[in-house]
Protein backbone atom coordinates (compact mmCIF):
# COMPACT_ATOMS: atom_id res chain seq x y z
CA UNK A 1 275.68 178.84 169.13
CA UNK A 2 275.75 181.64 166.71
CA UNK A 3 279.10 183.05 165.28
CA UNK A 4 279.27 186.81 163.81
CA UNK A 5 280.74 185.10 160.30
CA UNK A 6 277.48 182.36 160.51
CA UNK A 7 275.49 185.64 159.27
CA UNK A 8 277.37 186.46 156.13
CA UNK A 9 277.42 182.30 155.45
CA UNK A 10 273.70 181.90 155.62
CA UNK A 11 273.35 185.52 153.67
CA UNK A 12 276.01 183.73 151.05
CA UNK A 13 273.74 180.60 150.43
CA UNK A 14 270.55 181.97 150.58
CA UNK A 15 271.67 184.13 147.78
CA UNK A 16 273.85 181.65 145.48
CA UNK A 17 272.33 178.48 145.93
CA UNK A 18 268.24 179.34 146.77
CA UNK A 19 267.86 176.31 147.65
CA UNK A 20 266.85 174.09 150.58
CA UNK A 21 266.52 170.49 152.09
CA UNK A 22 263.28 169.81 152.96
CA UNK A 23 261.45 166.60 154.56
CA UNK A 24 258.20 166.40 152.26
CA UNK A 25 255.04 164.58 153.39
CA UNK A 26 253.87 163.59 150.05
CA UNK A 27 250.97 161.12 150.95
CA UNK A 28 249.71 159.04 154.32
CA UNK A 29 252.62 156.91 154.13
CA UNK A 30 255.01 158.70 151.92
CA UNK A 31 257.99 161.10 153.06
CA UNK A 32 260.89 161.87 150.77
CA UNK A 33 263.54 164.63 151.01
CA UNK A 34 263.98 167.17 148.14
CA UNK A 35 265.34 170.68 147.44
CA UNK A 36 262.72 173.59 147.70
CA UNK A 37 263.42 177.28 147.10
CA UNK A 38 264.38 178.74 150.25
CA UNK A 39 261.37 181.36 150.87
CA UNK A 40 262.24 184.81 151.42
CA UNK A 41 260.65 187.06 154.31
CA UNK A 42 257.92 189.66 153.69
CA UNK A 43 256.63 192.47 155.89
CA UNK A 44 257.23 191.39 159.83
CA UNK A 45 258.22 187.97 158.59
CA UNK A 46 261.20 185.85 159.86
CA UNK A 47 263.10 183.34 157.96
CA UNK A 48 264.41 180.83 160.54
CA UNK A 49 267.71 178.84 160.16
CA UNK A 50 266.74 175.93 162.25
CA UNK A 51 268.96 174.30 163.95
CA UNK A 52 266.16 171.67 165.84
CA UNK A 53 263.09 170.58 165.28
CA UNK A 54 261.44 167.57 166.79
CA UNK A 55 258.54 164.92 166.26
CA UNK A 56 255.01 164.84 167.60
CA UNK A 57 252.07 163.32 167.91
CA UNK A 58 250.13 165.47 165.52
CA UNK A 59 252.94 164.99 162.68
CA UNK A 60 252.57 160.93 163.03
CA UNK A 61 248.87 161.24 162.95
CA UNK A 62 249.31 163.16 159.48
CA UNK A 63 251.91 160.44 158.68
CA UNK A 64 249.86 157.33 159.38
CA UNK A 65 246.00 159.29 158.11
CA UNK A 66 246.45 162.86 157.15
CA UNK A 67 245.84 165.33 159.11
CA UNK A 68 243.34 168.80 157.69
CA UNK A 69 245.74 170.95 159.26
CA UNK A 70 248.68 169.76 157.68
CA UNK A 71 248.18 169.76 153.15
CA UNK A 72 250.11 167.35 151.33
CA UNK A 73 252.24 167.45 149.59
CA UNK A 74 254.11 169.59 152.02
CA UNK A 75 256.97 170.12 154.56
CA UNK A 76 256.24 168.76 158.41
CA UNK A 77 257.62 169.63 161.16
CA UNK A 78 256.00 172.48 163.74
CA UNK A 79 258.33 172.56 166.79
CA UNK A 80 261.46 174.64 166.33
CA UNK A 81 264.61 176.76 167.55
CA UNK A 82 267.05 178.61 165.22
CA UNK A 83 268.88 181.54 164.34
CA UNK A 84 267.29 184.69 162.31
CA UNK A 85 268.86 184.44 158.91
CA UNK A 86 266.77 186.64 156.96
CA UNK A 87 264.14 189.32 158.35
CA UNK A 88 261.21 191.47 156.75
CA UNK A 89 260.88 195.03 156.45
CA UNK A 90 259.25 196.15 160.16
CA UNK A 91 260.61 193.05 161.86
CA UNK A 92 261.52 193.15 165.61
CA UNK A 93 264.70 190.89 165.27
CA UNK A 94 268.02 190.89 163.79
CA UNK A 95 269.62 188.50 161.36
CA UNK A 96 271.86 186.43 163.42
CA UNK A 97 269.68 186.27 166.58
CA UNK A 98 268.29 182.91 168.30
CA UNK A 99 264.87 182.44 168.50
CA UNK A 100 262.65 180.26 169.74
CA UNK A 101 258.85 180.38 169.29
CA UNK A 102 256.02 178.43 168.44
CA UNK A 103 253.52 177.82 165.29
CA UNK A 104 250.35 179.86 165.89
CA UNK A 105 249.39 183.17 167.14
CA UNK A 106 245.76 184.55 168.26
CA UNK A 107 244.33 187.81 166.29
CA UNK A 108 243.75 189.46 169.48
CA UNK A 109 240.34 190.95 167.81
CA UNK A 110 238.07 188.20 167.72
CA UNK A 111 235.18 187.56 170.03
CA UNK A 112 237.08 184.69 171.23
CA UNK A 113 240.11 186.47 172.10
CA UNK A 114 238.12 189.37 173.69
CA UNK A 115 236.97 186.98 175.73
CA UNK A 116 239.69 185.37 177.06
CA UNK A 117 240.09 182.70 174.88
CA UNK A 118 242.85 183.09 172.31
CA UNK A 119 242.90 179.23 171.74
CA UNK A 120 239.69 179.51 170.25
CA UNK A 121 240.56 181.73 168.44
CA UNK A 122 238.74 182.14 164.97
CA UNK A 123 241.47 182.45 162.82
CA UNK A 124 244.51 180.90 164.81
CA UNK A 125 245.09 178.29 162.15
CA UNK A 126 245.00 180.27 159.31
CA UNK A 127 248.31 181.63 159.50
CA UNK A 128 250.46 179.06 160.96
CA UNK A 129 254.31 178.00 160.81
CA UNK A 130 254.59 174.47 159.40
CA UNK A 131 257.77 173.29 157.40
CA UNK A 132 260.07 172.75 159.97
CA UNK A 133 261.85 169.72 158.77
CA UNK A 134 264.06 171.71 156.52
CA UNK A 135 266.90 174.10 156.77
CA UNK A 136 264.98 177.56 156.94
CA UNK A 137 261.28 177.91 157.81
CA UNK A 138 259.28 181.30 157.30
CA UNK A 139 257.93 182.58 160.36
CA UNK A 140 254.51 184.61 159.47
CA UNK A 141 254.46 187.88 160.68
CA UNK A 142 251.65 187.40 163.20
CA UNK A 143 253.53 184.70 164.61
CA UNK A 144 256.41 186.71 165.13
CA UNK A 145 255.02 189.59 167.01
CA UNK A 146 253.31 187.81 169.38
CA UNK A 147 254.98 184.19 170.54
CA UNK A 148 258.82 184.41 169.11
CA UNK A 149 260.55 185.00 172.03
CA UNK A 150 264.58 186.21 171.73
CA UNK A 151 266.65 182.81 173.14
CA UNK A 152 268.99 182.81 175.80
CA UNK A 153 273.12 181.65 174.64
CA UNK A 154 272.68 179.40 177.61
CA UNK A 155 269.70 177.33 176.61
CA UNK A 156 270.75 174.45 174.06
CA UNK A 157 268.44 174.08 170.41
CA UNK A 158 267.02 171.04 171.48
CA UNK A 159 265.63 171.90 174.73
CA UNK A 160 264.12 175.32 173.44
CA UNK A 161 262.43 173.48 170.82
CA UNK A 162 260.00 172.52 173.53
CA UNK A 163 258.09 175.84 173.37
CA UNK A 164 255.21 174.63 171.57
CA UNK A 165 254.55 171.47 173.05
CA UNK A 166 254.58 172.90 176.53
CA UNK A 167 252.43 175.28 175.69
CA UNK A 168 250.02 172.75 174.86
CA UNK A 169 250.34 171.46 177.99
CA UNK A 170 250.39 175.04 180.12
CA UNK A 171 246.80 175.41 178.36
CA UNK A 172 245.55 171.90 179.70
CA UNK A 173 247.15 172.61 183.16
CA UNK A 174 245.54 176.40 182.97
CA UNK A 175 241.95 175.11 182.33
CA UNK A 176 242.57 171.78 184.98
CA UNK A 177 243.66 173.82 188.19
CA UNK A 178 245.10 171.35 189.75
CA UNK A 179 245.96 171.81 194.00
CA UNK A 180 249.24 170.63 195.04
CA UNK A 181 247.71 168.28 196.94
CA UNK A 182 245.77 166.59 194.43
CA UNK A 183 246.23 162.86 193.24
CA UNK A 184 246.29 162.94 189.93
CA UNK A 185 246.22 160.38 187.27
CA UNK A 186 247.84 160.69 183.89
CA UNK A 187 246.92 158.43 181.02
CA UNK A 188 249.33 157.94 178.38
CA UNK A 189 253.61 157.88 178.76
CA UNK A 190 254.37 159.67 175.13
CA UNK A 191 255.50 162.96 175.07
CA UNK A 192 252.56 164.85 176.29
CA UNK A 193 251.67 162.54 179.15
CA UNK A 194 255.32 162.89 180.38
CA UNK A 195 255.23 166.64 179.99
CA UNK A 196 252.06 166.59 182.22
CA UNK A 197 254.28 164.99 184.74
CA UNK A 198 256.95 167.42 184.61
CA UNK A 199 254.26 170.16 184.71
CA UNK A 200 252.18 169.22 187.36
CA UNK A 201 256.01 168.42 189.67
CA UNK A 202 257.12 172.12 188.98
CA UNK A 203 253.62 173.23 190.18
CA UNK A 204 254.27 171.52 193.42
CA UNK A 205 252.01 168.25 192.26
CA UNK A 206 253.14 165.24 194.27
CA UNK A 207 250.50 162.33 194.04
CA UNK A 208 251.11 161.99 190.19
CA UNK A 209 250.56 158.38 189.11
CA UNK A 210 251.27 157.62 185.42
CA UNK A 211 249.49 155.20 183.79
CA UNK A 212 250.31 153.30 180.03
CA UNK A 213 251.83 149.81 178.52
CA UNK A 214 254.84 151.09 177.73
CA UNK A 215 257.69 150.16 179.92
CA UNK A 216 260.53 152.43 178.55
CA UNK A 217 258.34 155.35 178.56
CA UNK A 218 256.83 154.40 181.91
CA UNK A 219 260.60 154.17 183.33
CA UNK A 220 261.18 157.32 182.22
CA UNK A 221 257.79 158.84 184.21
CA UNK A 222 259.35 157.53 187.27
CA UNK A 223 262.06 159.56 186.58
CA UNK A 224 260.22 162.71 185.93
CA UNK A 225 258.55 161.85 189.71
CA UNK A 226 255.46 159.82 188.75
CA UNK A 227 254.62 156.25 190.14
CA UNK A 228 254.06 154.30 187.40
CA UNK A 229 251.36 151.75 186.92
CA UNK A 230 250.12 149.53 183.72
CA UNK A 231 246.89 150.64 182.39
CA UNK A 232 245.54 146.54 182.89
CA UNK A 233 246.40 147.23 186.76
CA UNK A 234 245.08 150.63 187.18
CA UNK A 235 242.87 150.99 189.93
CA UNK A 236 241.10 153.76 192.29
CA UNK A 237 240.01 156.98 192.30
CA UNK A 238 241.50 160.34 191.58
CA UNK A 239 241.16 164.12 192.01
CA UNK A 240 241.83 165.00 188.43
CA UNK A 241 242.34 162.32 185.34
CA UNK A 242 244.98 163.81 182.26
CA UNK A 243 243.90 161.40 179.05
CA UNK A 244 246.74 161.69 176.92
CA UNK A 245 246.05 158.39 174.40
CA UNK A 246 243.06 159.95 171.89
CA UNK A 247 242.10 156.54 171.60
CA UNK A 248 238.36 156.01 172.32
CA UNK A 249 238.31 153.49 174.55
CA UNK A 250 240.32 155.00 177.16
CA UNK A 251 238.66 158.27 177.02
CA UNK A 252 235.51 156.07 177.50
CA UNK A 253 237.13 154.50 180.85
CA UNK A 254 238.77 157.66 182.11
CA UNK A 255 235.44 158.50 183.94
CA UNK A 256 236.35 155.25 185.85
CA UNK A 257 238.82 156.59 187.11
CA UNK A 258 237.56 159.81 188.76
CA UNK A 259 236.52 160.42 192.40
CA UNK A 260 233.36 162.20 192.80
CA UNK A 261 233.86 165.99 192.72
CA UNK A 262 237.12 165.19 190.30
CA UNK A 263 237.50 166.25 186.98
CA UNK A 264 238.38 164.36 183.89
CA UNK A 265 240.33 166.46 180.75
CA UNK A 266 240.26 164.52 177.54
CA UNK A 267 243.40 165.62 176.26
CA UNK A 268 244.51 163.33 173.33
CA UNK A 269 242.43 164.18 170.46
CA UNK A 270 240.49 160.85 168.71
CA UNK A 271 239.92 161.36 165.07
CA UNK A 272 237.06 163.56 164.02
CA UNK A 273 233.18 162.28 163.78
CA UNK A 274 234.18 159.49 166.88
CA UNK A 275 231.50 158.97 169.50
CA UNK A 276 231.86 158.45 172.56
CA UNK A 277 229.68 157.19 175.87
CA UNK A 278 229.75 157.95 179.01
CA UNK A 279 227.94 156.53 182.33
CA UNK A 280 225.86 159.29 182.78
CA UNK A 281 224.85 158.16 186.79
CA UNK A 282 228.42 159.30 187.70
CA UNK A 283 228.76 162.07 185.48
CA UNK A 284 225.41 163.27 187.13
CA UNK A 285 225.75 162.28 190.63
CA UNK A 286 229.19 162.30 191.10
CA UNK A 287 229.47 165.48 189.80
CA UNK A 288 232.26 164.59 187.29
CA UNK A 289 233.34 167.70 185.36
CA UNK A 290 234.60 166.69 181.76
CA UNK A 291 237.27 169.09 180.28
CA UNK A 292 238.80 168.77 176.64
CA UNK A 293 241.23 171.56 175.94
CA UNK A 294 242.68 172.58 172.51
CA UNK A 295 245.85 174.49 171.40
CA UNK A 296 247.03 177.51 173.41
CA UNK A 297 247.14 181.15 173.85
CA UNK A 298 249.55 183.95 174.48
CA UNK A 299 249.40 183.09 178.13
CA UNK A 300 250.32 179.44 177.98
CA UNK A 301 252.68 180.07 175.65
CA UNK A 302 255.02 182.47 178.16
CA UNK A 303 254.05 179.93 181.09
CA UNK A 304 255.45 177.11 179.00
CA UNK A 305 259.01 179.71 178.13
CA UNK A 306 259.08 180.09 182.14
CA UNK A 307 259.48 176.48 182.88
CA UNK A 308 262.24 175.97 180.05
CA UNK A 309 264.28 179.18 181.49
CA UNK A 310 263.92 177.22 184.75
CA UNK A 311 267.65 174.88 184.98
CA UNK A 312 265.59 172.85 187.63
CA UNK A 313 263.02 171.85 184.97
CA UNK A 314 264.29 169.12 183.00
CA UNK A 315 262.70 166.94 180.30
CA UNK A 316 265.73 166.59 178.25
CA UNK A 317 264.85 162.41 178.71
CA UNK A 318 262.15 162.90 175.95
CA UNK A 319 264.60 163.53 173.56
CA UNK A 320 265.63 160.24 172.27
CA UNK A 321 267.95 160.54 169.59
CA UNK A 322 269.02 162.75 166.42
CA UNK A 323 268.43 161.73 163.17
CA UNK A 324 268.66 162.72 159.64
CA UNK A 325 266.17 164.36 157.84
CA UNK A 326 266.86 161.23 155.30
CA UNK A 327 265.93 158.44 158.12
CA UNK A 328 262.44 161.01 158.09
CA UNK A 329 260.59 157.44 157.50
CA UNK A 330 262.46 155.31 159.71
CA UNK A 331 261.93 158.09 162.58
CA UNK A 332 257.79 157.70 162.31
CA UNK A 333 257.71 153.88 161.67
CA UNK A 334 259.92 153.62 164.87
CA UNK A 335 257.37 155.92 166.53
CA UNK A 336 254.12 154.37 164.94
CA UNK A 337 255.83 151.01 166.96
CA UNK A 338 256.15 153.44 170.03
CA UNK A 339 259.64 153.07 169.82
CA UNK A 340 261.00 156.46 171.54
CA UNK A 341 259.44 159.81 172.38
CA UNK A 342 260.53 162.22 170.34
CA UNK A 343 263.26 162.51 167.72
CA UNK A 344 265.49 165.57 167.11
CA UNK A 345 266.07 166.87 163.32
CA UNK A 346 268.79 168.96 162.82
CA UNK A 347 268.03 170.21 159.62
């Protein structure tokens, strides 16, 4: 929690010392930790303190391939929650304030977000927050108008770091529309899959079964309200199919899996140029509609903030452990073995 002296501190150091511990993704591979100058806000701009930032599933893709979103060498790390330590000229917040936001923002201009699609839109990766594996993080001025959100003294660091995660997953649940009494099957226990879970329950989903190979993470499904079934044993039909593995093979069999009239959202993301096939029969006959949502917008974004500033809504199981921003490659060869969900820096 923030303390009035914290302010003059952070101030203090940011001044003297201009420097900062960073986690660097210097090739495929190849993380080390150095000391980068600590950036200093512009106009609108935010320099964060963070105080947690956690793993995902795009970060160990750029870990174990590279990723075109992510340049290296560079600073990972996307999720965050922190305290203001430094703001721009113009800026909405306050230097000492806790924040909690997420890594993109739409331009609100484009044809896509005229449209109704802000997760489309044309330029939403252009200015993006990455770097969050380090003490401060600059927070682009975009970013911070539209999906920083002030955070509550009650909610801990390491559950608000959630935002942008969930928000992927309020955009998948927005374009799915599930019915409460829907059976739904979700494929793939990491961190998404196990967010669709806690989604879907808070929407008043009951018939959620969870489907994967691994046992810890399937435990932990059953927890969050799912029955829980290995993918070698999976068997019927379903209302809606959640693919949450991006490997090809499963995306390929998810059609399996739905009843006719059911919809199938290929959610994990297979590396670009793949190919896949589909039995076109039950596509055609069965009326199988295939879904494949990316990123979020603005609206997601405040859904996903809703469910955290529920106390009912807990996921705080996903969170397997802290770790040093040192043990950086230890924490992704643990997770390239699917050991744990996701880790928590506290940088």
């Amino acid at each position: 929690m923030y303390r009035p002296q914290d302010e003059a501190v952070l101030s203090t150091r940011i001044r003297t010392t201009g420097k900062m511990q960073a986690l660097i993704l210097e090739e495929p591979g190849c993380l080390t930790v150095q000391y980068l100058p600590i950036p200093l806000p512009g106009p609108g701009e935010i320099l964060l303190r963070v105080r947690a930032a956690t793993t995902c599933g795009t970060d160990l893709k750029a870990f174990l391939r590279g990723h075109p979103q992510i340049p290296m060498p560079g600073v990972l790390g996307h999720e965050y929650s922190g305290e203001v330590a430094l703001v721009g000229p113009g800026s909405a917040f306050k230097e000492g304030e806790e924040i909690m936001g997420v890594h993109s923002a739409p331009c609100q201009k484009c044809r896509w977000c005229l449209r109704g699609q802000e997760n489309l839109c044309h330029s939403i990766m252009a200015t993006k927050v990455l770097g969050a594996y380090a003490e401060y993080l600059l927070i682009p001025a975009r970013i911070a108008r539209l999906n920083v959100f002030h955070k509550p003294n009650w909610l801990p660091h390491e559950r608000a770091v959630l935002l942008e995660p969930l928000a992927c997953v309020a955009q998948g649940i927005e374009t799915l529309h599930p019915d409460s009494q829907d059976e739904v099957l979700i494929i793939g226990p990491g961190a998404i899959g196990l967010m669709f879970v806690a989604a879907l329950r808070q929407l008043g989903v009951t018939q959620i079964t969870l489907a994967g190979r691994n046992k810890e993470r399937l435990a932990i499904g059953e927890q969050l309200g799912a029955r829980a079934v290995y993918l070698e044993d999976l068997t019927g039909e379903y209302d809606k199919v959640v693919e949450c593995t991006g490997k090809l093979e499963v995306w390929e069999r998810s059609v399996d899996f739905a009843r006719r009239g059911g919809s199938v959202m290929l959610f994990g993301g297979c590396p670009s140029g793949t190919r896949a096939s589909f039995d076109t029969g039950r596509l055609h006959y069965d009326q199988i509609t295939l879904l494949s949502p990316f990123h979020f917008g603005t609206k997601a974004v405040r859904t996903a903030r809703s469910w955290l500033l529920d106390p009912e809504f807990d996921i705080s199981a996903l969170i397997t452990s802290e770790r040093e921003l040192g043990e950086g490659a230890r924490v992704f060869e643990d997770l390239r073995e699917g050991r744990g969900i996701k880790f928590l820096f506290r940088p």
